[in-house]
C-alpha atoms as a PDB file:
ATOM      1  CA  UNK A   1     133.339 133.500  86.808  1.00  0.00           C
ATOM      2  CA  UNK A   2     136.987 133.278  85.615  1.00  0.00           C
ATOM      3  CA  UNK A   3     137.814 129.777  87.698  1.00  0.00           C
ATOM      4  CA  UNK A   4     133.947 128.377  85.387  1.00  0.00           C
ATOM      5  CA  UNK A   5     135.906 129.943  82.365  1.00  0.00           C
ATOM      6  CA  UNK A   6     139.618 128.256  83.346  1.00  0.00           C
ATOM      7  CA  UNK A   7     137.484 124.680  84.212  1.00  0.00           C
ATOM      8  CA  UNK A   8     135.661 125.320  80.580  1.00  0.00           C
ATOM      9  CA  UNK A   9     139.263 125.750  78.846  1.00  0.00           C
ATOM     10  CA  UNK A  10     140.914 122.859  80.621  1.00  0.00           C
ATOM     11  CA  UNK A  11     137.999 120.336  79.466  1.00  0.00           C
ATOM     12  CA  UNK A  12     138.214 122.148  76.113  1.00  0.00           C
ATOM     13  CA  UNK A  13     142.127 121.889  76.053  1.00  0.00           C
ATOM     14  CA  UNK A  14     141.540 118.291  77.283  1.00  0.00           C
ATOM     15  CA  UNK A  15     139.311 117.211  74.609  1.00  0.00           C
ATOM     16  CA  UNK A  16     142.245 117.358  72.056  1.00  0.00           C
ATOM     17  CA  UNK A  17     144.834 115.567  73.872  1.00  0.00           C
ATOM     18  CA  UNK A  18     142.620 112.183  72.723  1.00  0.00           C
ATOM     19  CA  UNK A  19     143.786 111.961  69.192  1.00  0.00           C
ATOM     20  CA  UNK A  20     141.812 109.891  66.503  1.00  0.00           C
ATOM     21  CA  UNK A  21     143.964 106.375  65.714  1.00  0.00           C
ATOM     22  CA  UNK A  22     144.139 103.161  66.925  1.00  0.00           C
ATOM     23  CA  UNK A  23     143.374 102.280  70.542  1.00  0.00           C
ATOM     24  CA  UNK A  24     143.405  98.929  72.292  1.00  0.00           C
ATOM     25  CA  UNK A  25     140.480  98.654  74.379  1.00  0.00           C
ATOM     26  CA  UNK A  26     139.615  96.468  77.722  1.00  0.00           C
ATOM     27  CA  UNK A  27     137.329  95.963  80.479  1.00  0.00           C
ATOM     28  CA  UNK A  28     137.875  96.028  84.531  1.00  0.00           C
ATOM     29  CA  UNK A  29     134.499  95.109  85.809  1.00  0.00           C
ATOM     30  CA  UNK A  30     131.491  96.318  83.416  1.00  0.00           C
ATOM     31  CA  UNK A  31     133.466  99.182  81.662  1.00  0.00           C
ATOM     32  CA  UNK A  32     135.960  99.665  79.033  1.00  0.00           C
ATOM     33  CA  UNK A  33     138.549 101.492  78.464  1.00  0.00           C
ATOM     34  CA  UNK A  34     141.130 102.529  75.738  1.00  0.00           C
ATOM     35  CA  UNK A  35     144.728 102.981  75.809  1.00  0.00           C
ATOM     36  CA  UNK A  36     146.956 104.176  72.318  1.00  0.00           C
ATOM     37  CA  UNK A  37     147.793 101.619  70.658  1.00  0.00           C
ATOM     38  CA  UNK A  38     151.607 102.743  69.813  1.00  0.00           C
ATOM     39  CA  UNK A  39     151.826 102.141  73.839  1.00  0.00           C
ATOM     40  CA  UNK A  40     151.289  98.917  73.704  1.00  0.00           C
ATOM     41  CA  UNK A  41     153.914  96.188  73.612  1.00  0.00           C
ATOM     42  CA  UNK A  42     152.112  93.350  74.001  1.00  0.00           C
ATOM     43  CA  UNK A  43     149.523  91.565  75.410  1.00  0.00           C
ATOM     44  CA  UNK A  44     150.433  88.155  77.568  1.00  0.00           C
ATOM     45  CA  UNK A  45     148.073  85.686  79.530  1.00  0.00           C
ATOM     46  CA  UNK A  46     147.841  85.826  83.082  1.00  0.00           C
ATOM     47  CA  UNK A  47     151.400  84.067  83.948  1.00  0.00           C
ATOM     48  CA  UNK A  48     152.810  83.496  87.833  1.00  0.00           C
ATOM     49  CA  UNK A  49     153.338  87.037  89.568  1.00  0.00           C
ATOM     50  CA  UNK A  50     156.096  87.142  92.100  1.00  0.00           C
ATOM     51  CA  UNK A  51     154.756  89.450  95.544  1.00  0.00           C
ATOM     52  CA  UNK A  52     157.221  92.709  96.041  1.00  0.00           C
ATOM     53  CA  UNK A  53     157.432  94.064  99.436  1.00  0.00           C
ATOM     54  CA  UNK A  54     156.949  97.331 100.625  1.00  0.00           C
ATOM     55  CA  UNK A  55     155.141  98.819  97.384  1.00  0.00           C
ATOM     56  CA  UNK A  56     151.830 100.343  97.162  1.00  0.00           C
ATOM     57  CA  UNK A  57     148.720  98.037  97.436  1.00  0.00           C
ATOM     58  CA  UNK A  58     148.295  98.104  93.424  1.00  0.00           C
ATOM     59  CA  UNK A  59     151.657  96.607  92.872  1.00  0.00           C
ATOM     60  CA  UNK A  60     151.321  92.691  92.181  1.00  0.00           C
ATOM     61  CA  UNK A  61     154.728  92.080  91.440  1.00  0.00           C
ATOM     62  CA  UNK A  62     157.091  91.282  88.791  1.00  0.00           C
ATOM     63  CA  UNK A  63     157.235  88.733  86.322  1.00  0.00           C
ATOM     64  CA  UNK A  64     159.665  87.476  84.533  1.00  0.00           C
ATOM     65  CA  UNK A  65     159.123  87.952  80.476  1.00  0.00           C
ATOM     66  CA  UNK A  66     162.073  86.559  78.328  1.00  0.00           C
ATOM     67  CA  UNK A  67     164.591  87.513  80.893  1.00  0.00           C
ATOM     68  CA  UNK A  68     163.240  90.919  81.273  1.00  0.00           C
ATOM     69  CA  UNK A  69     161.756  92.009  85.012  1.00  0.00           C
ATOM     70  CA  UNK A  70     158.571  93.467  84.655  1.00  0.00           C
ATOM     71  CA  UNK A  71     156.496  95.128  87.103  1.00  0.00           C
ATOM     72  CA  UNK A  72     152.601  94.359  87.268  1.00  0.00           C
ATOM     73  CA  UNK A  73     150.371  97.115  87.782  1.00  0.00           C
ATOM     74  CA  UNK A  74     146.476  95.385  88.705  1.00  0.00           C
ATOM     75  CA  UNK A  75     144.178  98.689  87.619  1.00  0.00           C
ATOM     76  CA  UNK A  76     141.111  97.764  89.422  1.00  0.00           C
ATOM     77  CA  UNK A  77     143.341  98.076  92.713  1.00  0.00           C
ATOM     78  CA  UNK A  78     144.891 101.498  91.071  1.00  0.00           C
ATOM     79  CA  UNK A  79     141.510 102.545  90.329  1.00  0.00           C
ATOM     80  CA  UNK A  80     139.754 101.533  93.891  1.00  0.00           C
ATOM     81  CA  UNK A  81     137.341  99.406  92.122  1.00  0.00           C
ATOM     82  CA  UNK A  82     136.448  95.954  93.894  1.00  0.00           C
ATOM     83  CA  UNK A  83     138.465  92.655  94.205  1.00  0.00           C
ATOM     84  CA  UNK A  84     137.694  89.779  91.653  1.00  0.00           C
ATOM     85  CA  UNK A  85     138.870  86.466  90.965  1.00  0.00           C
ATOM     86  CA  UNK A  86     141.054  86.105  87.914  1.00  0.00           C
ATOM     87  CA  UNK A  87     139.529  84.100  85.106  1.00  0.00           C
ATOM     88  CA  UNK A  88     140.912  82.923  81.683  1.00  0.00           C
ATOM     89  CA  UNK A  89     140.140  86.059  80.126  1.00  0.00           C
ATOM     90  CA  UNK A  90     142.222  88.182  82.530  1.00  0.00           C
ATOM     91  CA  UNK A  91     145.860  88.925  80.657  1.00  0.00           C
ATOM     92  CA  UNK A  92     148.958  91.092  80.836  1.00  0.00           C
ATOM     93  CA  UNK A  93     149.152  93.900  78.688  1.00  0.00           C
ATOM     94  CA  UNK A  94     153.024  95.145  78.589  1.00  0.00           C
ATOM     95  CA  UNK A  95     153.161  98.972  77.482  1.00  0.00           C
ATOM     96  CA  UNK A  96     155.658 101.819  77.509  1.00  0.00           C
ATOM     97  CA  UNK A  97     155.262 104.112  79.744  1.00  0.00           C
ATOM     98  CA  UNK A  98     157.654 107.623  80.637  1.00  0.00           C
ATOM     99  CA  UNK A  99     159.854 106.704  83.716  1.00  0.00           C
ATOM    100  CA  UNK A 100     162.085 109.222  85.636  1.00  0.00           C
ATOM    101  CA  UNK A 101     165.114 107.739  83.970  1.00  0.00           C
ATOM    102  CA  UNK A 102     163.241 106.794  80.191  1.00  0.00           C
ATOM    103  CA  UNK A 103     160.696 104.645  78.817  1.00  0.00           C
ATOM    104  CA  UNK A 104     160.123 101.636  81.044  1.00  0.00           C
ATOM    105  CA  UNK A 105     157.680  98.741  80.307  1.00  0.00           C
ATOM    106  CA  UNK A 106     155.188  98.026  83.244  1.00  0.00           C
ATOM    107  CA  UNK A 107     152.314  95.206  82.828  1.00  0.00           C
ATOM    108  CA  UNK A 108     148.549  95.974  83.370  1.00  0.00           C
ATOM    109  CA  UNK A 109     146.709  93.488  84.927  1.00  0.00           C
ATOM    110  CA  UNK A 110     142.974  93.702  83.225  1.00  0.00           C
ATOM    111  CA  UNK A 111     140.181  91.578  83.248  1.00  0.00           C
ATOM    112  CA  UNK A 112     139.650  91.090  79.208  1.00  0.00           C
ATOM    113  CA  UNK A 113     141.583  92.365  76.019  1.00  0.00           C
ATOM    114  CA  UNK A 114     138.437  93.910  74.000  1.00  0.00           C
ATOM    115  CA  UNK A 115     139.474  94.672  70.614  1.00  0.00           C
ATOM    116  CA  UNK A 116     141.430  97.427  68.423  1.00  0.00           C
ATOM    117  CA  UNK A 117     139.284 100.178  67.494  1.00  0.00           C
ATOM    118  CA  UNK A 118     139.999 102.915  64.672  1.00  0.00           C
ATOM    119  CA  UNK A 119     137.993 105.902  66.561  1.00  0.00           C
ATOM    120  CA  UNK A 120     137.932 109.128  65.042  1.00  0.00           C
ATOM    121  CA  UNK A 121     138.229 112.569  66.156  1.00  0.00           C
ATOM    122  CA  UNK A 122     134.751 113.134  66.121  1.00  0.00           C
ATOM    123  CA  UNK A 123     133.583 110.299  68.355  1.00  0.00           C
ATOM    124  CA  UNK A 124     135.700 111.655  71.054  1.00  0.00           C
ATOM    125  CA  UNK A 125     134.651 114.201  73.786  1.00  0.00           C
ATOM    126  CA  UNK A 126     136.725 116.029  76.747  1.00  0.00           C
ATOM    127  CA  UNK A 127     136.277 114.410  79.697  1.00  0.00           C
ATOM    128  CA  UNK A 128     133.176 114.994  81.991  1.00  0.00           C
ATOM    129  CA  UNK A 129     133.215 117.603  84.099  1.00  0.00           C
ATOM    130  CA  UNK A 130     132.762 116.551  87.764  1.00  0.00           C
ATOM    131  CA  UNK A 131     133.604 119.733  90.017  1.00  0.00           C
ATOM    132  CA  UNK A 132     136.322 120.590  92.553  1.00  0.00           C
ATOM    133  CA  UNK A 133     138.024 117.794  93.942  1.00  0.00           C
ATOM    134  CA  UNK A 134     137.506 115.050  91.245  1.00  0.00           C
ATOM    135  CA  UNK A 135     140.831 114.191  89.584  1.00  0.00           C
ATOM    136  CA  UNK A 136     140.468 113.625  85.991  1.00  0.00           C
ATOM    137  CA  UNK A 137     143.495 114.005  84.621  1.00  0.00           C
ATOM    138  CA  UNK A 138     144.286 110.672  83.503  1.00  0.00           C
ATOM    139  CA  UNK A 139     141.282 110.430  81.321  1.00  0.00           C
ATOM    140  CA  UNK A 140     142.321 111.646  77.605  1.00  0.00           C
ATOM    141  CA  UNK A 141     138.695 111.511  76.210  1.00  0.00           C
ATOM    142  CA  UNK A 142     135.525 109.680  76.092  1.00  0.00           C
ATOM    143  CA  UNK A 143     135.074 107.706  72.609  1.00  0.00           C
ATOM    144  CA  UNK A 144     131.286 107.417  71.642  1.00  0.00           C
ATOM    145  CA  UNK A 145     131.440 104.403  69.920  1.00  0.00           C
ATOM    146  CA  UNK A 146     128.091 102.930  67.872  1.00  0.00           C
ATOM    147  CA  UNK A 147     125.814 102.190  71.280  1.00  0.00           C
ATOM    148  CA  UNK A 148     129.255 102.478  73.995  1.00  0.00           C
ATOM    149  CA  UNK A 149     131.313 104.182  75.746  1.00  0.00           C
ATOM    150  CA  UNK A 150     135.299 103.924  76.108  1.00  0.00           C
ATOM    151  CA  UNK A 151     137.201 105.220  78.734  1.00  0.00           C
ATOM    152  CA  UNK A 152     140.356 106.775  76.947  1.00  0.00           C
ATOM    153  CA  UNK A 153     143.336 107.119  79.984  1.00  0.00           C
ATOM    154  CA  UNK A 154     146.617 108.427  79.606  1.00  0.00           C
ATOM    155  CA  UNK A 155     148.836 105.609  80.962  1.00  0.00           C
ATOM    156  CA  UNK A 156     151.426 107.746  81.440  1.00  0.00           C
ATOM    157  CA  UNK A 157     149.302 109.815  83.994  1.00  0.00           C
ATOM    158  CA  UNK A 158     147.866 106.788  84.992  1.00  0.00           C
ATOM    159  CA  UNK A 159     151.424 105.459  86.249  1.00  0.00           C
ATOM    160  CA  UNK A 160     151.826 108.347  87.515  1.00  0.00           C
ATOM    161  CA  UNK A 161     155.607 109.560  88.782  1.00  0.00           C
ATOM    162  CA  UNK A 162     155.204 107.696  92.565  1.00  0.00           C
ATOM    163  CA  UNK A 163     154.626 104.589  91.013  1.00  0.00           C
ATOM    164  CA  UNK A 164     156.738 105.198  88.418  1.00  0.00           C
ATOM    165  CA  UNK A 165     159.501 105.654  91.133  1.00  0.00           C
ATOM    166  CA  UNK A 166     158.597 102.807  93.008  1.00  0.00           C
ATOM    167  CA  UNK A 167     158.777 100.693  89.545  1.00  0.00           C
ATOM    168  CA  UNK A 168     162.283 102.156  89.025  1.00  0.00           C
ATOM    169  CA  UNK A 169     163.189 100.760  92.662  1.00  0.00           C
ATOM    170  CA  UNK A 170     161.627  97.811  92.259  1.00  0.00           C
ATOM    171  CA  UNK A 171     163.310  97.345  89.066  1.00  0.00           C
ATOM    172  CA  UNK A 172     166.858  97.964  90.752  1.00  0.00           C
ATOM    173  CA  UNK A 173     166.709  95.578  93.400  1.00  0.00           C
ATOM    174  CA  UNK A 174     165.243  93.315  90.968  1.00  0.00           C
ATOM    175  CA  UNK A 175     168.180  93.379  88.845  1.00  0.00           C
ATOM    176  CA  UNK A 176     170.093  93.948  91.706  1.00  0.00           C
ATOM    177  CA  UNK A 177     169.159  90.175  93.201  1.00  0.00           C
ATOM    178  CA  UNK A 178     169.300  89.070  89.206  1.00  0.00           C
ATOM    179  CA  UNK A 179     172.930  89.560  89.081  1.00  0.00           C
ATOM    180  CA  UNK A 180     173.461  88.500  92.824  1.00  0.00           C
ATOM    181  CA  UNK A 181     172.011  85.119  91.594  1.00  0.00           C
ATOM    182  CA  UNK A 182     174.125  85.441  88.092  1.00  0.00           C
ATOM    183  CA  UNK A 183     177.459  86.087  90.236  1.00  0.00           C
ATOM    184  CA  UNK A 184     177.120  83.011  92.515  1.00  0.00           C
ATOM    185  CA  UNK A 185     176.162  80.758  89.550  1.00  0.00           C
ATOM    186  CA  UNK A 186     178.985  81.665  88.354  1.00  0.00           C
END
């Protein structure tokens, strides 16, 4: 009875972390999903992704935005969803996301940029409640909006601290090799 009760708090607890406001919403397959706006850097067409070795099969890359390395996070690998070919709706979106050493900006490959939606509180529920063993921590809410459904995530869950690690190394040998190449230009 008191683990049903603890469960019941958590999704209760959970349901608040989803503030009303501004979220940016996109699709990976047949479903959308939300992410706070005030995350959200920017949002970039698909541009060439350089292959990093050695880091976890959701890992694209890096690219290379304004002189800034950026790694490139492809969610449908993250979330085990299946394999699709990019089209011209599939874009970058650059957010900020907590690192082990500060904010860092990591790119989400997604298949679509949706829209900005104003959702209030009261179109937003605690996550569903799957039982033991489903990890639902990344989700922040569900936003009933008109007919749909949006996926709210916490990013920063999302990207969780392992990647976030493996980012930061990435990152290091990235600008590592950047100043290699900088030093024998010069």
């Amino acid at each position: 009875m008191a683990n049903t009760q603890e469960a019941e708090n958590t999704i209760e607890t959970k349901r608040y972390n989803a503030q009303a406001g501004k979220y940016l919403t996109f699709q990976l397959v047949d479903e959308e999903y939300g992410i706070e706006i005030l995350k959200v850097k920017e949002i970039i067409g698909l541009m060439d992704i350089t292959p990093v070795p050695r880091t976890p099969h959701y890992v694209r890359g890096v690219i290379n935005l304004r002189g800034k390395i950026i790694p490139v996070i492809d969610l449908r690998m993250k979330f085990d969803m299946e394999m699709q070919e990019n089209t011209p709706e599939t874009c970058i979106i650059v957010v900020d996301v907590a690192g082990p050493k500060g904010i860092i900006s990591i790119g989400l490959l997604v298949d679509a940029v949706s829209e900005v939606l104003d959702i209030e509180q009261k179109e937003i529920e605690g996550p569903p409640a799957f039982g033991s063993g489903i990890e639902v921590d990344y989700i922040l809410g569900i936003a009933k909006v008109k007919t749909s459904v949006k996926i709210l995530l916490d990013i920063d869950k999302v990207l969780d601290n392992v990647v976030a690690s493996a980012i930061t190394d990435i990152m290091s040998e990235a600008d590592g090799e950047h100043n290699i190449s900088e030093d024998m230009a010069n």
